[in-house]
Protein backbone atom coordinates (compact mmCIF):
# COMPACT_ATOMS: atom_id res chain seq x y z
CA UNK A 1 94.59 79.32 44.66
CA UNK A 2 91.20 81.56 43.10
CA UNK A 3 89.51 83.11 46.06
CA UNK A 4 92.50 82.73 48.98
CA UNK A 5 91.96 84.88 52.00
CA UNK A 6 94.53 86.31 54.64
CA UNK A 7 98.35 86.13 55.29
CA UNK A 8 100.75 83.22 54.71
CA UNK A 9 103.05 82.08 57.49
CA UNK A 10 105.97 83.79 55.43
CA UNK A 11 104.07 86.92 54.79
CA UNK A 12 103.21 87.57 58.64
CA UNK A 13 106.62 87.07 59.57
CA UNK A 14 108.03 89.16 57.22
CA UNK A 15 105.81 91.91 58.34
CA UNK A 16 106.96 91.14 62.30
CA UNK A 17 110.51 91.76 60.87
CA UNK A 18 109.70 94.76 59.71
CA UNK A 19 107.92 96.03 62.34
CA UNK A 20 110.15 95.41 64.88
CA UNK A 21 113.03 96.92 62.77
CA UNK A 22 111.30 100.27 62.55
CA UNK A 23 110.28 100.16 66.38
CA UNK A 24 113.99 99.31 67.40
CA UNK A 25 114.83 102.69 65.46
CA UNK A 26 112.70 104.71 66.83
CA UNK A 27 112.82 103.73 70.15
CA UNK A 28 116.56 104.55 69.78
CA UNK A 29 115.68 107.94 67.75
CA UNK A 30 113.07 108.45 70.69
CA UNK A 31 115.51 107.51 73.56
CA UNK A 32 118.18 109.73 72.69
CA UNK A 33 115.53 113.06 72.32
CA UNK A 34 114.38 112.22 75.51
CA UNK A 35 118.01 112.65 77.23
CA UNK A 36 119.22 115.47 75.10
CA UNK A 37 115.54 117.64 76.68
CA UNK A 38 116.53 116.42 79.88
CA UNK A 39 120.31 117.92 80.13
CA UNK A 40 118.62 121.08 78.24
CA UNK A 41 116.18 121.16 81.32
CA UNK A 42 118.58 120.51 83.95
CA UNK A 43 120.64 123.75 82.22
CA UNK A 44 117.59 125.96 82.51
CA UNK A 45 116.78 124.50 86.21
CA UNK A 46 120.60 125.44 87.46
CA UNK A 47 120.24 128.41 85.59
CA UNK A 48 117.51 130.08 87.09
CA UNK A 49 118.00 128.92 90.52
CA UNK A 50 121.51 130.53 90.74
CA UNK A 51 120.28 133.53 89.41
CA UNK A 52 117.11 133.30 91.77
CA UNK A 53 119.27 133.18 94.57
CA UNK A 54 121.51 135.71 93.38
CA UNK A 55 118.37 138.17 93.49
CA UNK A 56 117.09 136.77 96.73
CA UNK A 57 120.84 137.20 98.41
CA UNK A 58 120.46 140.64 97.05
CA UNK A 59 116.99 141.15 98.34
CA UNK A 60 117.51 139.62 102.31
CA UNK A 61 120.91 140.09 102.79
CA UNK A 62 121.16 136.71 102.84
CA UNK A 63 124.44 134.78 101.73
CA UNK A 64 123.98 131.14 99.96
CA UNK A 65 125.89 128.08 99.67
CA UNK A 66 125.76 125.70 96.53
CA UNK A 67 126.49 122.21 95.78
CA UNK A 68 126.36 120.29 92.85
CA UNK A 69 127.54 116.61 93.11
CA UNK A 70 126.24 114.25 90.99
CA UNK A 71 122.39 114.43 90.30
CA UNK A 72 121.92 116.71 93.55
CA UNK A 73 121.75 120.59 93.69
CA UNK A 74 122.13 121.76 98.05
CA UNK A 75 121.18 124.96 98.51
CA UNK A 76 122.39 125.84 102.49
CA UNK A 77 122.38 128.99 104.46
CA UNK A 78 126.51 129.77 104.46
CA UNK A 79 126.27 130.98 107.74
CA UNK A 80 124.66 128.34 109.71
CA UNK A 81 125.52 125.74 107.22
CA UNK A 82 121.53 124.15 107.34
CA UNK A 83 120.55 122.91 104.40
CA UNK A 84 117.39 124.78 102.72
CA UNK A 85 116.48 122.43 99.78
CA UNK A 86 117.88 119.67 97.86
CA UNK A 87 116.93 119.37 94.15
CA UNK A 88 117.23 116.15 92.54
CA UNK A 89 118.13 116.74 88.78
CA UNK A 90 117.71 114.08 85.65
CA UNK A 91 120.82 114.02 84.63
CA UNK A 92 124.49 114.07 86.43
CA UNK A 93 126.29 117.75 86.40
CA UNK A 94 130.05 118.68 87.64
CA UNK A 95 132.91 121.03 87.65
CA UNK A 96 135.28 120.64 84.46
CA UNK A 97 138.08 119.10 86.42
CA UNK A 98 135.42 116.29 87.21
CA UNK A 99 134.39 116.86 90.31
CA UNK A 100 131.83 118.41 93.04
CA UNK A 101 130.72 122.02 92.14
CA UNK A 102 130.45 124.41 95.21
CA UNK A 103 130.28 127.90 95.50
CA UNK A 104 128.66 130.46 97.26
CA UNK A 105 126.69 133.76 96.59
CA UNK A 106 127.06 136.72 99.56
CA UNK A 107 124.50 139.50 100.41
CA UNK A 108 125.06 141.54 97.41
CA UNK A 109 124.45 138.45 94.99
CA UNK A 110 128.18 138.23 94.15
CA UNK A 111 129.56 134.98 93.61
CA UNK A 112 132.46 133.94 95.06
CA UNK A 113 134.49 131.83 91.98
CA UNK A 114 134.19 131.47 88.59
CA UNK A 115 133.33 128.27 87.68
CA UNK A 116 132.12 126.18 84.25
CA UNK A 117 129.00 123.15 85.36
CA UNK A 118 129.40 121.00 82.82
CA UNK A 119 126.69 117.64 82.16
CA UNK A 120 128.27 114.62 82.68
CA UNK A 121 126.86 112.63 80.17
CA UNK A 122 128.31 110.16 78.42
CA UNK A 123 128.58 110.99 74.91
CA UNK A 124 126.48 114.28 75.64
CA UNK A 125 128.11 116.38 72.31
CA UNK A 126 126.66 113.54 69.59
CA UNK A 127 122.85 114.34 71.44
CA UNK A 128 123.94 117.86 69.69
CA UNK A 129 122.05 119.68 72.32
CA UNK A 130 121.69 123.29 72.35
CA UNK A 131 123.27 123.91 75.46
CA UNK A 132 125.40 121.54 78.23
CA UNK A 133 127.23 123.83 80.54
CA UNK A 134 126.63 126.97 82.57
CA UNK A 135 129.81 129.28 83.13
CA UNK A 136 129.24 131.15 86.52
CA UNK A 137 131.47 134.41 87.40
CA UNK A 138 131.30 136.82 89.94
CA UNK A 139 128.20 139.24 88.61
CA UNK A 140 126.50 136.21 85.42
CA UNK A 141 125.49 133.36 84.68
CA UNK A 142 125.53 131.82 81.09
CA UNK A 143 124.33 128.51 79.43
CA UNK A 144 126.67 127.81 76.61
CA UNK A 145 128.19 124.32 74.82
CA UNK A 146 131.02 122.73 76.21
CA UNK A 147 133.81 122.41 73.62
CA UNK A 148 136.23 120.80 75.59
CA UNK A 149 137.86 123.25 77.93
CA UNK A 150 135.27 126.28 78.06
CA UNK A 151 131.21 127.06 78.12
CA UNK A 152 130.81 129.20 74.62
């Protein structure tokens, strides 16, 4: 067999194999990234609009209501009850008990509970991600991990 050019039937195949081995991993690998960035994101997104509306409430003397059900962030004018905007986030968010969050921030930027927003993503603490939850009191707001029963 002096002189034989290209692949054997065997030889391709094997290579197919391992192509499509690596790809499977990495496409897992690559999957999981991708939804670990996106609660991070959503943090940082709830983040800064509470605390933007905390500073505008401040500013106007304007009071604001918040809900967070789901994939959905409402921000409504509490007295008048009209909705402003609706954000759509990436991935779902909720209280720690498991359901709707809802609070709302008066004219001096106060808000009116304390609450933990916590992802809701299924298996969210083997992503490892820096941060999953946002603890809201009366005068902060904090991204932290959820360990179970608190935003550290």
């Amino acid at each position: 067999m002096k002189g034989r050019k290209g692949f054997t039937l065997i030889e391709a195949i094997v290579i197919l194999i391992i192509v499509a081995v690596l790809s499977s991993l990495a496409l897992h690998s690559y999957s999981r990234w991708k939804l670990k960035t996106e609660v991070e994101r959503d943090v940082r997104t709830l983040e800064t609009t509470i605390n933007k509306l905390r500073m505008e409430a401040f500013s106007r003397k304007r009071s604001y209501k918040l809900e967070i059900v789901d994939k959905s962030l409402t921000v409504k004018d509490a007295s008048t009850d009209e909705v402003l905007y609706t954000y759509q986030l990436l991935t779902p968010f909720g209280s720690s008990s498991g359901g709707r969050v809802t609070f709302t921030i008066d004219r001096k930027g106060i808000i009116s509970v304390r609450r933990n927003i916590i992802s809701k993503v299924r298996g969210i603490s083997s992503l490892n991600p820096d941060f999953d939850c946002i603890s809201v009191g009366k005068t902060y707001v904090r991204v932290g991990r959820w360990n179970g029963t608190a935003c550290k």
